[in-house]
N, C-alpha and C. Protein backbone atom coordinates (compact mmCIF):
# COMPACT_ATOMS: atom_id res chain seq x y z
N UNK A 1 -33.03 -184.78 153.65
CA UNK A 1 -34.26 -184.94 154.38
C UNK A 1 -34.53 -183.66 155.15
N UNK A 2 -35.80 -183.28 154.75
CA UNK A 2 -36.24 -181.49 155.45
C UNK A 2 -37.11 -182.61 156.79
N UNK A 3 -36.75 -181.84 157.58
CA UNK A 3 -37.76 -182.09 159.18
C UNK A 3 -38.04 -180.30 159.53
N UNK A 4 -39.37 -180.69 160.09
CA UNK A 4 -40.25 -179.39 160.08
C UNK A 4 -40.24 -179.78 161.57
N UNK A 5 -40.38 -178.73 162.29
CA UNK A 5 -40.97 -178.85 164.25
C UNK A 5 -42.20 -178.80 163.99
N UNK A 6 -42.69 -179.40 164.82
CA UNK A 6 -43.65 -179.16 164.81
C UNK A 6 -44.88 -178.34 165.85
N UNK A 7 -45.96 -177.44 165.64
CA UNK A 7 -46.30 -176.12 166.42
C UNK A 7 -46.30 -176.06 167.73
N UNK A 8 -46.31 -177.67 168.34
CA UNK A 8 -46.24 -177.75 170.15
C UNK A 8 -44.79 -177.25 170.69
N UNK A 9 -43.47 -177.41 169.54
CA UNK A 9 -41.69 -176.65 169.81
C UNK A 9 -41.40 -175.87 168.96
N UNK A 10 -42.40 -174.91 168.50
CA UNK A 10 -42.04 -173.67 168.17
C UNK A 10 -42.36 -172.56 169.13
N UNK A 11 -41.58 -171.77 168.73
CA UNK A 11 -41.55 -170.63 170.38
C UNK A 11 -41.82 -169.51 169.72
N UNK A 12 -42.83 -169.09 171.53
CA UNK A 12 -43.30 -167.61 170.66
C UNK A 12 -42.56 -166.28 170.79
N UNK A 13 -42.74 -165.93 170.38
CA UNK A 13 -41.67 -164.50 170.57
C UNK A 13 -43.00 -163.50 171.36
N UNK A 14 -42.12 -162.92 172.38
CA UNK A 14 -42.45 -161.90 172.75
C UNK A 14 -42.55 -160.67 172.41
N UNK A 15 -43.14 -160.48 171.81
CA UNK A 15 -43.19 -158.51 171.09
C UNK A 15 -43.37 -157.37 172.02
N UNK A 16 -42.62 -156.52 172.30
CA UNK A 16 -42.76 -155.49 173.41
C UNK A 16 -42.56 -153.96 172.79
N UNK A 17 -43.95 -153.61 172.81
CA UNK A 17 -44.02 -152.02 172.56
C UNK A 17 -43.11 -151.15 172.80
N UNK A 18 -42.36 -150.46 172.16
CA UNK A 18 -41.35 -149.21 172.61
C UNK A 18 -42.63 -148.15 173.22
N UNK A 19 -41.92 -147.77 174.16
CA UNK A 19 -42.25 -146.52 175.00
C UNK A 19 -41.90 -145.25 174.22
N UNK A 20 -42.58 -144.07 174.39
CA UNK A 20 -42.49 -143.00 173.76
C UNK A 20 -41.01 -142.53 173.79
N UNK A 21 -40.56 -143.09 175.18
CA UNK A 21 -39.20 -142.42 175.71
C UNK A 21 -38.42 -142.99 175.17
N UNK A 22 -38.34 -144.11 174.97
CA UNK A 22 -37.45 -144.93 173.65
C UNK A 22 -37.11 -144.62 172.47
N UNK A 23 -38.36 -143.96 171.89
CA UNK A 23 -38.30 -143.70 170.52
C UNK A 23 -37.81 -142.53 170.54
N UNK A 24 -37.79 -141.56 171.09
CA UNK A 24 -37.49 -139.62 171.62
C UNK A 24 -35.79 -140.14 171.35
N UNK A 25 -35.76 -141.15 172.46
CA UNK A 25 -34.39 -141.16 173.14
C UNK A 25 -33.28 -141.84 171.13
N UNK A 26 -33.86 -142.86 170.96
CA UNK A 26 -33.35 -143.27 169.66
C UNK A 26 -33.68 -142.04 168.55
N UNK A 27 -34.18 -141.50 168.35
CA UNK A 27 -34.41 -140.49 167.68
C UNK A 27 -33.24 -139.72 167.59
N UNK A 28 -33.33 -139.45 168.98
CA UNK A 28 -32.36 -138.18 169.51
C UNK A 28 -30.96 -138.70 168.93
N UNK A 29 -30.49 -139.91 169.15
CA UNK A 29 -29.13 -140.97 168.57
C UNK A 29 -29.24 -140.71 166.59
N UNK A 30 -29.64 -140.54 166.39
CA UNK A 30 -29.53 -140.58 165.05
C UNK A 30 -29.51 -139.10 164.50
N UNK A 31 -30.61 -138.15 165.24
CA UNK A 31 -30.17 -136.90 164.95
C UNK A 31 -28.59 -136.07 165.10
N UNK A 32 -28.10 -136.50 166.12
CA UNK A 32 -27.16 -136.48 166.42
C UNK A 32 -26.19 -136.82 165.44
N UNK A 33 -25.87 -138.59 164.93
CA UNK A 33 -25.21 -138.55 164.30
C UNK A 33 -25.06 -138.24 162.55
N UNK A 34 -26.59 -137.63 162.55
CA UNK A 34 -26.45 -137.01 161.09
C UNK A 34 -25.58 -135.51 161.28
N UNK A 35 -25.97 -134.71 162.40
CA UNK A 35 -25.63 -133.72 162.44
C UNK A 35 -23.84 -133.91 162.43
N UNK A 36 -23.13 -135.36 163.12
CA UNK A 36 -21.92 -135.44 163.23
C UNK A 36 -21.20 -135.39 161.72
N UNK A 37 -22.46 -136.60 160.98
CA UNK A 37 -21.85 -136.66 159.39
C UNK A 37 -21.49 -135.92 158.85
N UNK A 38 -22.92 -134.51 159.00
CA UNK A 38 -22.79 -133.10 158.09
C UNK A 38 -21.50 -132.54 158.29
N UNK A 39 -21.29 -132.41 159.76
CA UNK A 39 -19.98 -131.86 160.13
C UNK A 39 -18.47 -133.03 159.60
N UNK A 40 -18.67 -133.68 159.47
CA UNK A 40 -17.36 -134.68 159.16
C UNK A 40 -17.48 -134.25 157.07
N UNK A 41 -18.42 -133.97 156.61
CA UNK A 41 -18.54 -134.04 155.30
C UNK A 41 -18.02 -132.55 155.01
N UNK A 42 -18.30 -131.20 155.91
CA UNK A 42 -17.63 -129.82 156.12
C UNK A 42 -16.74 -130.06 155.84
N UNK A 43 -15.86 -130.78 157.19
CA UNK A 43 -14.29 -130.52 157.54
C UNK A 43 -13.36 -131.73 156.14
N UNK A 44 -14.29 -132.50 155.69
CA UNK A 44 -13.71 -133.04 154.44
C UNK A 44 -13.32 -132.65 153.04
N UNK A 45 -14.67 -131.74 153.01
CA UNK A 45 -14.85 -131.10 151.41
C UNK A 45 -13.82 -129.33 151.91
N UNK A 46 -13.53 -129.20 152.91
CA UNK A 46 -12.66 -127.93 153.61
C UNK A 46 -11.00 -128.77 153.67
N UNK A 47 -10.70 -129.47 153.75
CA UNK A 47 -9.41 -130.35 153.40
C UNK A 47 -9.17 -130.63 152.25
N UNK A 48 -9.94 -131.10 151.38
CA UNK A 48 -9.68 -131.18 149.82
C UNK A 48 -9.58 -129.62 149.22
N UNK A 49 -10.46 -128.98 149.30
CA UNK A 49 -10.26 -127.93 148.53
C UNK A 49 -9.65 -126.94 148.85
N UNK A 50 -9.06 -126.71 150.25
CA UNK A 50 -7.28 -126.56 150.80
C UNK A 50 -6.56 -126.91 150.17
N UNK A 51 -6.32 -128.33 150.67
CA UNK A 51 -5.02 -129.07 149.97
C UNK A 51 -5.05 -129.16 148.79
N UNK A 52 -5.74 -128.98 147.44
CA UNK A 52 -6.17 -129.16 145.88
C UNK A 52 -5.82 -127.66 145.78
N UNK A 53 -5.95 -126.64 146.03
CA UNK A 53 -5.64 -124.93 145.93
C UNK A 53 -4.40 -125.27 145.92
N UNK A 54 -4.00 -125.85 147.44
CA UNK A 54 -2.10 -125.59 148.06
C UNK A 54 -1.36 -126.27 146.51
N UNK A 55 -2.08 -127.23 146.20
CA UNK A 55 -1.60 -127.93 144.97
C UNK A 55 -0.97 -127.42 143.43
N UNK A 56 -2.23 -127.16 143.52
CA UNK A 56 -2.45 -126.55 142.05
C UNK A 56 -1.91 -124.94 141.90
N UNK A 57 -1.45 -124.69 143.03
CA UNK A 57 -1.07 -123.11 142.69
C UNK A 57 0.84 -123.42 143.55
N UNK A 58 1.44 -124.74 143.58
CA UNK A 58 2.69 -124.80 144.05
C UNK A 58 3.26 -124.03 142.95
N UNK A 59 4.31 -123.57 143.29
CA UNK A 59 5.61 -122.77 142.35
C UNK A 59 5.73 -123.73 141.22
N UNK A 60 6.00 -123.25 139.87
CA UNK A 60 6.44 -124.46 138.73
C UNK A 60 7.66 -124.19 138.43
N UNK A 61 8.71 -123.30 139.13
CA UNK A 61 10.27 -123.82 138.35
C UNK A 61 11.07 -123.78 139.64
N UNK A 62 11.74 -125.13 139.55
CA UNK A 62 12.77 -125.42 140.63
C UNK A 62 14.05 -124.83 140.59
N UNK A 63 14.96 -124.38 141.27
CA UNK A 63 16.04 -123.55 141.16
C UNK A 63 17.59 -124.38 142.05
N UNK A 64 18.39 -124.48 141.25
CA UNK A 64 19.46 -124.42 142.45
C UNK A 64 19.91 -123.50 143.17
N UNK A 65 20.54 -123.33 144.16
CA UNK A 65 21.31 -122.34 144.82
C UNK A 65 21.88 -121.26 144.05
N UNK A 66 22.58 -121.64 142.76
CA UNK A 66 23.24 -120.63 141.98
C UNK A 66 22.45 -120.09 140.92
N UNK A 67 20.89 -120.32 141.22
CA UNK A 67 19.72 -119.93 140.58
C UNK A 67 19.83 -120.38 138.40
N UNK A 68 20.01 -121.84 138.90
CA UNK A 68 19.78 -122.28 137.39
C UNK A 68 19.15 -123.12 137.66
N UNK A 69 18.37 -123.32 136.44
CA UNK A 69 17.15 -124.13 136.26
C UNK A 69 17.36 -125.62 136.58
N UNK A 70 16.50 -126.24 137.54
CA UNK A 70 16.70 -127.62 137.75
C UNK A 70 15.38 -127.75 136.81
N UNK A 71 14.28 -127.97 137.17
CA UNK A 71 13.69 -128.32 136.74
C UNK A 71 11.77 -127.75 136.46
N UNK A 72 11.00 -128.05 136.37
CA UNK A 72 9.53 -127.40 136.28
C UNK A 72 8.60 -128.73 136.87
N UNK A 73 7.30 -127.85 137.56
CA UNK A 73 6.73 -128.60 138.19
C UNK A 73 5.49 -128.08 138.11
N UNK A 74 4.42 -129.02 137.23
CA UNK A 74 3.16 -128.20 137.27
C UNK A 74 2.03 -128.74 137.50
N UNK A 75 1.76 -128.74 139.20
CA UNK A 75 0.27 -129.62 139.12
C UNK A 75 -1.07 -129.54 138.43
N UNK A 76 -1.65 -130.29 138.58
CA UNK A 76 -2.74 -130.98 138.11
C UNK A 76 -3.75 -131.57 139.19
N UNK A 77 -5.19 -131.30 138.75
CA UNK A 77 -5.99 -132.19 139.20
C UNK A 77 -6.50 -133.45 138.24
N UNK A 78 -6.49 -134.70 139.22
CA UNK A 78 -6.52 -135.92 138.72
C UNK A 78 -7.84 -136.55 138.50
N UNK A 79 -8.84 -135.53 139.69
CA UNK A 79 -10.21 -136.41 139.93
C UNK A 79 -10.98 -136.21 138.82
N UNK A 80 -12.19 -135.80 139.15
CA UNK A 80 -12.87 -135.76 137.92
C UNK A 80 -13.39 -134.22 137.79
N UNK A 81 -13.13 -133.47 138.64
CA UNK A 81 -13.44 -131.91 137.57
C UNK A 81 -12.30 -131.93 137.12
N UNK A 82 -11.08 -132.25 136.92
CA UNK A 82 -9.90 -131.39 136.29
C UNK A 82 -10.89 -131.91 134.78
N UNK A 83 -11.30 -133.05 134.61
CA UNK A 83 -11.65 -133.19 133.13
C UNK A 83 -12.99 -132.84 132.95
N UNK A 84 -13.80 -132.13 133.82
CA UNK A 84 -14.89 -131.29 133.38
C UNK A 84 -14.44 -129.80 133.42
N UNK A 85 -13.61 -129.27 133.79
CA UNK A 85 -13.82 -127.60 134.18
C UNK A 85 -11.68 -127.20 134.05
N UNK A 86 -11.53 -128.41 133.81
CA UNK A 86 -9.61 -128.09 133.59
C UNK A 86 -8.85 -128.30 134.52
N UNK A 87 -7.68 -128.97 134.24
CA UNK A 87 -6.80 -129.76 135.36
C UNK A 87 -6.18 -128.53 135.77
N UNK A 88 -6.03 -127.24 135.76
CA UNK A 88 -5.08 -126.36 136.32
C UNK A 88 -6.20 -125.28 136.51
N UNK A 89 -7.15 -125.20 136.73
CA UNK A 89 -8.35 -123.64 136.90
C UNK A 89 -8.76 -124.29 138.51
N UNK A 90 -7.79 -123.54 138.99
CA UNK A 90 -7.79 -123.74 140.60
C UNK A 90 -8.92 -123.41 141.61
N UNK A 91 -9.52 -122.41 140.75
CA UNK A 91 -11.24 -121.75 141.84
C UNK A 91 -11.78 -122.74 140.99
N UNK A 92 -12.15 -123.02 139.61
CA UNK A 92 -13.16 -124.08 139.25
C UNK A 92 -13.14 -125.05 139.84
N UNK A 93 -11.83 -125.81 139.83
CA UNK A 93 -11.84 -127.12 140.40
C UNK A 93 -12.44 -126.91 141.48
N UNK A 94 -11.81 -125.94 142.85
CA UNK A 94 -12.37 -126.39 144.18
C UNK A 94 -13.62 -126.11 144.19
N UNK A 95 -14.37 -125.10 143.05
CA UNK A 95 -16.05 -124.56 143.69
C UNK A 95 -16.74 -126.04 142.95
N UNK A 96 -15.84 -126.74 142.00
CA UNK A 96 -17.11 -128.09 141.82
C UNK A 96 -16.99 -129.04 142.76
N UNK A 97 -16.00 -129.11 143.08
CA UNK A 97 -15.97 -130.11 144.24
C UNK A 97 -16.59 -129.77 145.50
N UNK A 98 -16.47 -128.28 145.56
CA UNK A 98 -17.69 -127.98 146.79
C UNK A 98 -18.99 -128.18 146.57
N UNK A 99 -19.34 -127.65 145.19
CA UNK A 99 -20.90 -127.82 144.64
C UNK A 99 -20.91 -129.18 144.84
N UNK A 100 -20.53 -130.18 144.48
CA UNK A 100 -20.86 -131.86 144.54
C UNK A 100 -21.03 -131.86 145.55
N UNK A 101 -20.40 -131.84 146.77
CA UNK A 101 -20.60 -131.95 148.30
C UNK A 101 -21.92 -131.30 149.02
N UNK A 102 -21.74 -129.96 148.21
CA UNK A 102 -23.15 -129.31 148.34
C UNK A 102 -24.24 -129.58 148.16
N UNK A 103 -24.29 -130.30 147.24
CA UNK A 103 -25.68 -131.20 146.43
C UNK A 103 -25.93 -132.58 147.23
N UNK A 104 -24.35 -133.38 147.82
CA UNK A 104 -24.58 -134.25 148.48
C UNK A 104 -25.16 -134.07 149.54
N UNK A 105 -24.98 -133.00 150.55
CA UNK A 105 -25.46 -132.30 151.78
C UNK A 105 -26.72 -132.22 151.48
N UNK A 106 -27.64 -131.49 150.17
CA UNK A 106 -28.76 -130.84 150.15
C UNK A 106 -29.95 -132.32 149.83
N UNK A 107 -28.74 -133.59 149.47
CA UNK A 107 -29.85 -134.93 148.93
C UNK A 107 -29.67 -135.69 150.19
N UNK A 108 -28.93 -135.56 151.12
CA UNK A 108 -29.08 -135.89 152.18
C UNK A 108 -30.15 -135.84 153.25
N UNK A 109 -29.92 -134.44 153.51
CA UNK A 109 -31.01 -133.64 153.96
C UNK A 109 -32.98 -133.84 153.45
N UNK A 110 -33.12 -134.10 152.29
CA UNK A 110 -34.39 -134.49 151.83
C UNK A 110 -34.36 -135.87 152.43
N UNK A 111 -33.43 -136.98 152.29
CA UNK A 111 -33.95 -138.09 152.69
C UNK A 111 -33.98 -138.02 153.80
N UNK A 112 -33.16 -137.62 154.75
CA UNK A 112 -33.11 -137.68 156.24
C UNK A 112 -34.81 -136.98 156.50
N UNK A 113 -34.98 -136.11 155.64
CA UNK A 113 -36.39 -135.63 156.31
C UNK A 113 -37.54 -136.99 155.62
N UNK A 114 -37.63 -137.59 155.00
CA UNK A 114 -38.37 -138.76 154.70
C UNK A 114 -38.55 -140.06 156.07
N UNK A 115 -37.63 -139.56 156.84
CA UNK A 115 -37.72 -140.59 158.18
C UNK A 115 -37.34 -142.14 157.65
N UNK A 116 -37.91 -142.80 158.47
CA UNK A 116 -37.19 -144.16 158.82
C UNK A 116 -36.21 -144.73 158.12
N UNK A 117 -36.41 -145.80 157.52
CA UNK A 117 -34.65 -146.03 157.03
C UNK A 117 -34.17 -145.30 155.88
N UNK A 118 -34.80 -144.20 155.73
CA UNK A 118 -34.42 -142.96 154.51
C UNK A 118 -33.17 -142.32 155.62
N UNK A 119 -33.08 -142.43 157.06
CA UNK A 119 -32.26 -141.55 157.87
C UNK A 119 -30.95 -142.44 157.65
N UNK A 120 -30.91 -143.43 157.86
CA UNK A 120 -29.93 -143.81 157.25
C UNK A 120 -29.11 -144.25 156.30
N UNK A 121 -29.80 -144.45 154.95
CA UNK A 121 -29.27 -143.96 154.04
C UNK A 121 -28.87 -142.49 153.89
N UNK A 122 -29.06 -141.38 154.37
CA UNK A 122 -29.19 -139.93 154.40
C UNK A 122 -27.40 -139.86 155.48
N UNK A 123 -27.54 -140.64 156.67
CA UNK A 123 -26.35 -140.56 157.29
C UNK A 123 -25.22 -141.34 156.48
N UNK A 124 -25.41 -142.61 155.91
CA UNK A 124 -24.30 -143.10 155.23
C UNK A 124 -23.73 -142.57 153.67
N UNK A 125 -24.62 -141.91 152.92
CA UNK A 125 -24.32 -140.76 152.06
C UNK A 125 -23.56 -139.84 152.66
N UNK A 126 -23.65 -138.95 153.82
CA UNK A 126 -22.75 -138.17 154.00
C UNK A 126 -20.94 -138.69 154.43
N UNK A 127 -21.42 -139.63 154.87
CA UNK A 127 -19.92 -140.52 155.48
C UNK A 127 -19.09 -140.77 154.39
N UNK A 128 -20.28 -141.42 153.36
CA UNK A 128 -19.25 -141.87 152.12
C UNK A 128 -18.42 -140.77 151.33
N UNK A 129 -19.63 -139.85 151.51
CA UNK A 129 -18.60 -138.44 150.48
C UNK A 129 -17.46 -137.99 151.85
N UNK A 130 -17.88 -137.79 152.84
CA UNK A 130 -17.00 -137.00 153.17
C UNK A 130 -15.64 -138.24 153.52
N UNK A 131 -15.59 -139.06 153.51
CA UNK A 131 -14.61 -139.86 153.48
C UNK A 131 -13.95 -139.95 152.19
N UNK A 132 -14.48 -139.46 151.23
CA UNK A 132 -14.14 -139.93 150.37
C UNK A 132 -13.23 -138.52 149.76
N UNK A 133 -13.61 -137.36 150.42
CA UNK A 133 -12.83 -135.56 150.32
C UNK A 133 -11.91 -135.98 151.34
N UNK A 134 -11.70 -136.65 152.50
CA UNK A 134 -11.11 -136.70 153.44
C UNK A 134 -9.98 -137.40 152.97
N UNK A 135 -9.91 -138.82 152.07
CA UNK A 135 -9.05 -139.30 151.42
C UNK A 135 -8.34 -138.54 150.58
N UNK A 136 -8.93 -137.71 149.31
CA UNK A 136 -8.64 -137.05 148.71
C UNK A 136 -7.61 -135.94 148.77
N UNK A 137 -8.19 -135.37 150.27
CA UNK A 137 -7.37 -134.24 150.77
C UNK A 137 -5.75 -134.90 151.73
N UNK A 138 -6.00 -135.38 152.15
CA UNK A 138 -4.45 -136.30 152.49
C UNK A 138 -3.72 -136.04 151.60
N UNK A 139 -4.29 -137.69 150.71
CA UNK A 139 -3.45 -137.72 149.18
C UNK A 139 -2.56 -136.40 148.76
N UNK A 140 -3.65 -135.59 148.62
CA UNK A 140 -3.06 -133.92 148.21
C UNK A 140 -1.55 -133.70 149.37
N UNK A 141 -1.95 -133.83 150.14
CA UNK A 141 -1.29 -133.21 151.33
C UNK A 141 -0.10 -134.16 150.96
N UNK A 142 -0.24 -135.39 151.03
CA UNK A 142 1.31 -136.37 150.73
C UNK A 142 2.19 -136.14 149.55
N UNK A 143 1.25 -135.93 148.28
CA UNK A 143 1.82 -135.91 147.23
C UNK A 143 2.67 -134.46 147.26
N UNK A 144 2.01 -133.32 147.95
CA UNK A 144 2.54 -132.39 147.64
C UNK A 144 4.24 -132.12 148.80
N UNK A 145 3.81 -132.71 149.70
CA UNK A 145 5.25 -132.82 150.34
C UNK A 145 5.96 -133.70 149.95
N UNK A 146 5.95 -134.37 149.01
CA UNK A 146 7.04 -135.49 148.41
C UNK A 146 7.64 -134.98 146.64
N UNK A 147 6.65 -133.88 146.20
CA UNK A 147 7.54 -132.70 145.25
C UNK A 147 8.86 -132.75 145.26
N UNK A 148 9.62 -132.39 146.10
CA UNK A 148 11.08 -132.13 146.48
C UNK A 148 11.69 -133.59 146.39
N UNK A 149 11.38 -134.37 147.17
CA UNK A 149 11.83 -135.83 146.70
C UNK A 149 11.77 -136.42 145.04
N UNK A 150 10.84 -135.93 144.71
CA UNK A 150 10.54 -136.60 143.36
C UNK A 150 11.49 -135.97 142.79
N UNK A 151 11.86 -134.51 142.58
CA UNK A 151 12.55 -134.16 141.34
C UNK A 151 14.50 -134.31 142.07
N UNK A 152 14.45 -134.26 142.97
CA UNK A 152 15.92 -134.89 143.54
C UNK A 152 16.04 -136.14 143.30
N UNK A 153 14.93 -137.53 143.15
CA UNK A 153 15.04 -138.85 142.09
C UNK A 153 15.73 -138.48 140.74
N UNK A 154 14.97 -137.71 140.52
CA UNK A 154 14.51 -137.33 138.81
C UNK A 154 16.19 -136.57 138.26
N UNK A 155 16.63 -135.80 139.13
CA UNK A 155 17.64 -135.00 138.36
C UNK A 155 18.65 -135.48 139.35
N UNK A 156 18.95 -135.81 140.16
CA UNK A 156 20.74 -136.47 141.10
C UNK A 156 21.31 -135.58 142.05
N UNK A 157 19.93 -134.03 141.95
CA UNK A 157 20.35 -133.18 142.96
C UNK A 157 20.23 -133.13 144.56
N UNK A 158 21.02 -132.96 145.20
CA UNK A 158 21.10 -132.80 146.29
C UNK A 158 21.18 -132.03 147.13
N UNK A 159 21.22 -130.65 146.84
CA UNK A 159 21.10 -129.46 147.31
C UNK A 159 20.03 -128.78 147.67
N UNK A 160 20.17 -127.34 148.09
CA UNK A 160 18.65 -127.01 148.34
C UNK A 160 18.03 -126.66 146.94
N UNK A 161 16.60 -126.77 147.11
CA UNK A 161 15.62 -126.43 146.07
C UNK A 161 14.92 -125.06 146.31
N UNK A 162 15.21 -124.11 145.52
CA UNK A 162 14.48 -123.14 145.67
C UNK A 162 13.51 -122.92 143.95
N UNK A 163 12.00 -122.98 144.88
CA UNK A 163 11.15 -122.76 143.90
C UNK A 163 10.20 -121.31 143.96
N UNK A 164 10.27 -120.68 142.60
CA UNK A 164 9.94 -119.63 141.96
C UNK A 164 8.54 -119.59 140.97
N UNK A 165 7.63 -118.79 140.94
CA UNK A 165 6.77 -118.96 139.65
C UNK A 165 7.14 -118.58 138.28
């Protein structure tokens, strides 16, 4: 059973004009945090393609102390330029991953200039990429300090590792 109110207990809403200073002032809140995004999407796509360089250019032969071969170690990129531009071409990889970011920055920027809720789609585009270089670049950063662990699993050594190109 639908029951309807009827128009004598329905309530009216009050509608109240924003003031110029309102809108300046909210304005000002959003400019702001695009400008924070841009900068969080910098220091993201500047962590990945750090940590993806530090990667891809680690030493590939492991050494024991008495300088015999333990083992070889040769990174790779996993994302998706290693399989457009090559899992080991260390300036390609990082300049596409900057160009993507770059392009994300530059499609940002057009919508943010389209105004109203184009600004925020324009701010949550930048969050998503740069969260998403920000993840990326960790990862890098973990995987590559756990190298030494992996191949001391891998071979039963326990000594120091000295690595050579």
């Amino acid at each position: 059973m639908v029951v309807f109110a009827s128009a004598a207990h329905a309530q009216v809403q009050q509608f109240r004009q924003r003031t110029p200073e309102e809108t300046k002032r909210d304005s000002r809140k959003l400019d702001n945090l695009y400008r924070i995004s841009r900068l969080y999407l910098s220091v993201g796509t500047g962590l990945d393609g750090f940590s993806t360089a530090r990667g891809l250019n680690h030493p590939t032969i492991a050494h024991r102390t008495d300088q015999s071969v333990l083992g070889y170690f040769y990174g790779t990129e996993v994302g998706w330029a290693g399989s457009v531009v090559g899992k080991r071409n260390t300036s390609a990889v990082v300049a596409a991953n900057v160009l993507l970011n770059f392009g994300v920055e530059r499609l940002s920027r057009t919508l943010y200039r389209k105004g109203g809720r184009w600004r925020l789609l324009a701010i949550g585009l930048c969050l998503w990429k740069a969260t998403d270089s920000t993840v990326a670049g960790v990862g890098n950063f973990r995987f590559n300090a756990g190298i030494d662990a992996r191949l001391r699993t891998a071979t039963g050594y326990q000594g120091k590792i000295i690595w050579s190109h």
